[in-house]
C-alpha atoms as a PDB file:
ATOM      1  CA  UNK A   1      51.687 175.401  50.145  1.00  0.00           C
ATOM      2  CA  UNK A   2      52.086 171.691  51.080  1.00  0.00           C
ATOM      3  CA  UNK A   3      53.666 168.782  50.159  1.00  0.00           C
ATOM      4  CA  UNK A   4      51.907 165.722  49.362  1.00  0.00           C
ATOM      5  CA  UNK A   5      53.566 162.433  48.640  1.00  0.00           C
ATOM      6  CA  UNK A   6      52.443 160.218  45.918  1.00  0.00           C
ATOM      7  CA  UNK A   7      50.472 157.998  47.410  1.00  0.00           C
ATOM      8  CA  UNK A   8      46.934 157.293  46.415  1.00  0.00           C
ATOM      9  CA  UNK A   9      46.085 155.745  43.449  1.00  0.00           C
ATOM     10  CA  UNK A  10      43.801 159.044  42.745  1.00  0.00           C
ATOM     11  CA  UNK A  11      46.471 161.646  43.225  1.00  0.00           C
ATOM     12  CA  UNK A  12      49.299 159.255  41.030  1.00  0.00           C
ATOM     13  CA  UNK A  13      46.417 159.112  38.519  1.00  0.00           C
ATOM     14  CA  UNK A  14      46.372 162.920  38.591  1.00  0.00           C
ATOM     15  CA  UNK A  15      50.037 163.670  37.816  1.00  0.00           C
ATOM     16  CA  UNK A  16      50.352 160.703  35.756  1.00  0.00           C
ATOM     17  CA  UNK A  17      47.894 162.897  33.575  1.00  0.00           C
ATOM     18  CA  UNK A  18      49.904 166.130  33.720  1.00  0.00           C
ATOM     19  CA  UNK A  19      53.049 164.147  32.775  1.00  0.00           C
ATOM     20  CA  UNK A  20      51.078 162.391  29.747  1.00  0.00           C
ATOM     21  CA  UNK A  21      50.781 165.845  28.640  1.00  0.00           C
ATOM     22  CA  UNK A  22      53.057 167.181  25.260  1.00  0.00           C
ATOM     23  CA  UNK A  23      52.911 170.738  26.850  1.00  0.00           C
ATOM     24  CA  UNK A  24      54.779 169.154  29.568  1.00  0.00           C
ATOM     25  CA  UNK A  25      56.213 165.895  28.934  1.00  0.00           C
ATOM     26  CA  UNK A  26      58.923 167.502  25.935  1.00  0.00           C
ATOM     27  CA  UNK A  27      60.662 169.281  28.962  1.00  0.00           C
ATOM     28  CA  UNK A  28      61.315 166.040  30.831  1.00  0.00           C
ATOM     29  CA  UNK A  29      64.021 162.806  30.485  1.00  0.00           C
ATOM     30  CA  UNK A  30      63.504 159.729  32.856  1.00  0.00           C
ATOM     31  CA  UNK A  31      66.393 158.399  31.003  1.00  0.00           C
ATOM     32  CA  UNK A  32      66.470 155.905  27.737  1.00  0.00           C
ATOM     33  CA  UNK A  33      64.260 158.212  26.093  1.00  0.00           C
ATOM     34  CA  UNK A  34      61.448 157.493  28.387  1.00  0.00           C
ATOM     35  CA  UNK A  35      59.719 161.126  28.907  1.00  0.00           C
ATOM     36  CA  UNK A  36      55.586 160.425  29.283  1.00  0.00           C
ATOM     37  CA  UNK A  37      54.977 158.072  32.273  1.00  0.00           C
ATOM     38  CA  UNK A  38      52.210 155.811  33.325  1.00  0.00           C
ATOM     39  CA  UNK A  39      50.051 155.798  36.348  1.00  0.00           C
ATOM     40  CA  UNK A  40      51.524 152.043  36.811  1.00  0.00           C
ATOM     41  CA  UNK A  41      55.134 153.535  35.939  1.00  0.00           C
ATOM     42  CA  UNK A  42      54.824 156.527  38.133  1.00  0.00           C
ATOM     43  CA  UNK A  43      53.332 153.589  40.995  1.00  0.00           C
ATOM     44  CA  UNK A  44      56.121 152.189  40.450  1.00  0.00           C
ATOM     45  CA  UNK A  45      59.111 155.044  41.101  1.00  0.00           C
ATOM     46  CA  UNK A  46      57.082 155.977  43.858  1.00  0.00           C
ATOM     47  CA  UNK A  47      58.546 152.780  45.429  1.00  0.00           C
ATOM     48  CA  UNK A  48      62.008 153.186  44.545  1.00  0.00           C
ATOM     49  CA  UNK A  49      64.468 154.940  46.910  1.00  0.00           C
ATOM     50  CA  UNK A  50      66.021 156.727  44.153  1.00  0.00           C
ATOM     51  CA  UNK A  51      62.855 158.751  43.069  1.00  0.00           C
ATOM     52  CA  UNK A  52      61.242 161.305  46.057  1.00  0.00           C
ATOM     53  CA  UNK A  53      58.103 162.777  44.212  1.00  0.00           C
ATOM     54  CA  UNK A  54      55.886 165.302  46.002  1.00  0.00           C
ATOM     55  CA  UNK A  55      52.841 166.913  44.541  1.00  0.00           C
ATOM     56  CA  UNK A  56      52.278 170.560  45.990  1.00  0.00           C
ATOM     57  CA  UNK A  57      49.593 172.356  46.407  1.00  0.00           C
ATOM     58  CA  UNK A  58      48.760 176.782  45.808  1.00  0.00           C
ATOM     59  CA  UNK A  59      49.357 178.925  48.585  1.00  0.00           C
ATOM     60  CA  UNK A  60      47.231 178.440  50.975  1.00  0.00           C
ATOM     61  CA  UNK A  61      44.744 175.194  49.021  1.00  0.00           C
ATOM     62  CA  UNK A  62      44.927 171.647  49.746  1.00  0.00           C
ATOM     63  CA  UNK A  63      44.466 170.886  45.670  1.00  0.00           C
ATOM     64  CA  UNK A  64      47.637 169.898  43.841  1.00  0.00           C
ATOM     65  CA  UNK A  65      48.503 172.055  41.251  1.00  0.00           C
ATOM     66  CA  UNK A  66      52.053 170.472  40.445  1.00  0.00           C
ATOM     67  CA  UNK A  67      54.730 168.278  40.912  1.00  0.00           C
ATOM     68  CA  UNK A  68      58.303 168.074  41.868  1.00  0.00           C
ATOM     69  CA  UNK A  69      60.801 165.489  42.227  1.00  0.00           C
ATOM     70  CA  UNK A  70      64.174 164.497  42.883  1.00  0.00           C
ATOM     71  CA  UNK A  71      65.769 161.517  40.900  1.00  0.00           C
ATOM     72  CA  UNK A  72      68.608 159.877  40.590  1.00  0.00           C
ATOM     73  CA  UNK A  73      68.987 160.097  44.472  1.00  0.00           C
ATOM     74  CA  UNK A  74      72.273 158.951  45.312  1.00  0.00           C
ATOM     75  CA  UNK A  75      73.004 158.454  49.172  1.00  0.00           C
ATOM     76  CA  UNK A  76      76.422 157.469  48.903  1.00  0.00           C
ATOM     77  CA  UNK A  77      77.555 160.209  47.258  1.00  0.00           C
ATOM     78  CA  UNK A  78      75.179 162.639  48.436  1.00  0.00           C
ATOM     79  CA  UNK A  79      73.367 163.670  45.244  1.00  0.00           C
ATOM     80  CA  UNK A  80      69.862 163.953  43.285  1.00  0.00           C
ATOM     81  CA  UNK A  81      68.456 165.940  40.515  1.00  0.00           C
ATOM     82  CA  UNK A  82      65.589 167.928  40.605  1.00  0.00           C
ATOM     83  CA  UNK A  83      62.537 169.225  38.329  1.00  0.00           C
ATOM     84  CA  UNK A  84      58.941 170.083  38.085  1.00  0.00           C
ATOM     85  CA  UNK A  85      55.939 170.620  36.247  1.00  0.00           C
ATOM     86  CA  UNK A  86      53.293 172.780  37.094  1.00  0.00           C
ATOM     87  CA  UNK A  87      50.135 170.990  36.481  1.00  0.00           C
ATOM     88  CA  UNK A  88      47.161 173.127  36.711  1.00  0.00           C
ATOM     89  CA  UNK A  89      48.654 176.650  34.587  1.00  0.00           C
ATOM     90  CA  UNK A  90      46.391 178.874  36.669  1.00  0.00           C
ATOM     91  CA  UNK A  91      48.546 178.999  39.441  1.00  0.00           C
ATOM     92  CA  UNK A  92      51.925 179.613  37.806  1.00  0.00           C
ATOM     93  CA  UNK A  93      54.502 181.374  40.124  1.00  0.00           C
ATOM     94  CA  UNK A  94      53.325 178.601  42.629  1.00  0.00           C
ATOM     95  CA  UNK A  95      56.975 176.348  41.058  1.00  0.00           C
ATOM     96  CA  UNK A  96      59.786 178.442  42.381  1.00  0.00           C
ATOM     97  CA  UNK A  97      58.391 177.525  46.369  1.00  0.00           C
ATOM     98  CA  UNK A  98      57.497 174.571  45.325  1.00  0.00           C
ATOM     99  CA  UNK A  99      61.456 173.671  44.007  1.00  0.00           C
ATOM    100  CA  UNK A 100      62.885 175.589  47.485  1.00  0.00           C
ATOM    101  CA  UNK A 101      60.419 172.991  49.454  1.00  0.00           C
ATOM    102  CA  UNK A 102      61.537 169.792  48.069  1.00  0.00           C
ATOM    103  CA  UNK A 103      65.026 171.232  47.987  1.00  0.00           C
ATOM    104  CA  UNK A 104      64.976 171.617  52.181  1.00  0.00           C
ATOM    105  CA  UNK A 105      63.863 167.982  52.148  1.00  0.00           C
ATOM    106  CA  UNK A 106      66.607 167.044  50.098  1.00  0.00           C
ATOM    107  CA  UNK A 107      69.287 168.960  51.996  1.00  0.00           C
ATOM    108  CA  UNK A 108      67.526 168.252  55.018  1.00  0.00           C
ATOM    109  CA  UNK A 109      65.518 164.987  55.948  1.00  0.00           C
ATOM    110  CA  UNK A 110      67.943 162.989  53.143  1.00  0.00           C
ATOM    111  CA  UNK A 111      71.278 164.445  53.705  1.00  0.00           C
ATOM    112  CA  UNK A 112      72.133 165.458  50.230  1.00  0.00           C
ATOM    113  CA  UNK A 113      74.725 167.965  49.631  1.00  0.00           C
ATOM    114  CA  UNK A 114      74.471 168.569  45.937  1.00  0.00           C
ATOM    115  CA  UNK A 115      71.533 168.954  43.650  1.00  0.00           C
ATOM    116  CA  UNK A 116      71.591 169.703  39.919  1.00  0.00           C
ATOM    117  CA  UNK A 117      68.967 170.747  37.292  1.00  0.00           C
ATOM    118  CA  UNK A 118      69.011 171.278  34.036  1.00  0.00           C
ATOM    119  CA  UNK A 119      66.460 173.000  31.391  1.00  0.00           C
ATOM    120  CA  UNK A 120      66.570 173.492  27.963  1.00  0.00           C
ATOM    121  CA  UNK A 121      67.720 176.692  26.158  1.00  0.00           C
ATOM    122  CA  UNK A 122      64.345 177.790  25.310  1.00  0.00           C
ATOM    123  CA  UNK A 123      62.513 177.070  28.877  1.00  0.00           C
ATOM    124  CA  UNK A 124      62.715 180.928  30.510  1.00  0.00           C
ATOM    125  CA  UNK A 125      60.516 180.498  32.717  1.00  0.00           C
ATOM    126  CA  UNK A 126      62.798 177.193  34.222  1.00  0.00           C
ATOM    127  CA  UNK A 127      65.493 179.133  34.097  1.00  0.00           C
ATOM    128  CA  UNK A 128      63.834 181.829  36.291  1.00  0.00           C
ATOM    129  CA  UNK A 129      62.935 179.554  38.957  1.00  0.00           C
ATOM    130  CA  UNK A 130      66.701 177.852  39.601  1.00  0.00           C
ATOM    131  CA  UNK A 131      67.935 181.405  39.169  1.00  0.00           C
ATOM    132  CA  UNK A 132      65.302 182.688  42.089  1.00  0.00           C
ATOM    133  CA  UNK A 133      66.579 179.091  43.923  1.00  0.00           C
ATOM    134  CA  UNK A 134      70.241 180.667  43.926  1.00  0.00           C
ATOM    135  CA  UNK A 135      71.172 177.409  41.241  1.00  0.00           C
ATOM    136  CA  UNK A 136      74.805 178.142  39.428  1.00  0.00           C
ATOM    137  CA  UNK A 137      74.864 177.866  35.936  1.00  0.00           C
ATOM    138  CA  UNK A 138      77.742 174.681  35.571  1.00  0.00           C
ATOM    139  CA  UNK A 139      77.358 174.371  31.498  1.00  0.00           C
ATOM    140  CA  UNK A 140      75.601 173.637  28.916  1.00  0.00           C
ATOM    141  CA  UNK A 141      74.850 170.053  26.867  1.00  0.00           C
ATOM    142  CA  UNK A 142      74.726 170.270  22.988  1.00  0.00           C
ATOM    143  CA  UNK A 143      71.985 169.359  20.735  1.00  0.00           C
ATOM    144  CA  UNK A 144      71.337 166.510  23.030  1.00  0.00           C
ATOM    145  CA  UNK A 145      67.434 166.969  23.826  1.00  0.00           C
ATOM    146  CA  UNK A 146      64.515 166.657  20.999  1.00  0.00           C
ATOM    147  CA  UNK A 147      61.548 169.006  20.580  1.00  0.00           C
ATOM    148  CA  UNK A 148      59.361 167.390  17.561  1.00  0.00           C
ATOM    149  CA  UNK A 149      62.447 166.401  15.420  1.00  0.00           C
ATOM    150  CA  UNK A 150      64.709 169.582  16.259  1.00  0.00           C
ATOM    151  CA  UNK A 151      67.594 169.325  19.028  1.00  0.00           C
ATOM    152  CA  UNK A 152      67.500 171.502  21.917  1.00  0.00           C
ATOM    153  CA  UNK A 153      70.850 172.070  24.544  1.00  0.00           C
ATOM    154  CA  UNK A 154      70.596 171.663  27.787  1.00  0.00           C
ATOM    155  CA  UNK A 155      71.083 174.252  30.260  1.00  0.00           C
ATOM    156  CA  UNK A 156      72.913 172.581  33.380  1.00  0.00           C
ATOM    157  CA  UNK A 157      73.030 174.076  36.932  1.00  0.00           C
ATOM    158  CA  UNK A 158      73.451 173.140  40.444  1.00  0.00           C
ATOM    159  CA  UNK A 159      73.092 173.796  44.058  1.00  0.00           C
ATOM    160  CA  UNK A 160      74.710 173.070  47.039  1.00  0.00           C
ATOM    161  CA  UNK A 161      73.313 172.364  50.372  1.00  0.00           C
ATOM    162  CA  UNK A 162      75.215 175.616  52.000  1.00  0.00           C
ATOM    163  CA  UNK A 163      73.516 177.601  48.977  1.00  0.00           C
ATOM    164  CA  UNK A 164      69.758 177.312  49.813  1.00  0.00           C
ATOM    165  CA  UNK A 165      67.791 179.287  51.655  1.00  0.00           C
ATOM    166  CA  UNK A 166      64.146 178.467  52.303  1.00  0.00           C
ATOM    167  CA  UNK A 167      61.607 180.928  50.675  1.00  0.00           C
END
């Protein structure tokens, strides 16, 4: 599996188009509502230092398949939050690495020493994967995230630095 930072126009194109998705974009929150992104909006977070956006590739392949970032990077204080969305569904099970990757670059080439997550109530298969990532369940956020019209809560977790282990 490998890495890749966002930066050609073709491969921001690419995940621009997997968050434009419904299947996918309902799970996320950039914050003010904002949860489908542009390619010109995702261009854009690439730049800032509070976004680090990777798009990772199966096993052993160099083509993307997904994408994970950290937001809300914080250097003062040592923090970020983390998700994911698996692209191309064919290669599902490809996430959980894909989280533990970005995670050691977190912990490790930025010096964090928290990250949360959070997922909604109905998301299993999120769950799974910051469960496998050793994540603690911290709480849970009422009625606070909309699914066509219906509220969802938010699962909330996090991780510290001396908690992950590379898989």
């Amino acid at each position: 599996m490998k890495l890749l930072p966002l930066s050609s126009p073709e491969l921001i194109e690419l995940v621009a188009g997997w968050l434009g998705k419904p299947d996918n974009y309902k799970w996320l929150d950039f914050g003010n509502g904002v949860q489908m992104v542009s390619p010109i909006t995702l261009r854009i977070m690439t730049q800032r230092d509070i976004h680090v956006f990777r798009a990772y590739t199966a096993d052993h392949g160099d083509v993307p398949v997904g994408v994970v970032g950290l937001t809300n990077v914080d250097r003062h204080f040592k923090t970020a939050s983390v998700w994911a969305v698996l692209g191309n569904k064919r290669y599902g099970g490809c996430t959980t690495e894909a989280v533990s990757r970005m995670l050691t670059v977190g912990f490790r080439e930025l010096g964090l020493h928290a990250v949360s997550a959070w997922t909604l109530e109905t998301n299993i298969g999120g769950q799974r994967v910051l469960e496998a990532l050793h994540f603690k369940y911290i709480g849970r956020q009422r009625q606070c995230h909309y699914i066509d019209g219906r509220p969802y809560d938010r699962l909330l977790f996090d991780l510290l630095a001396t908690e992950h282990h590379d898989i």
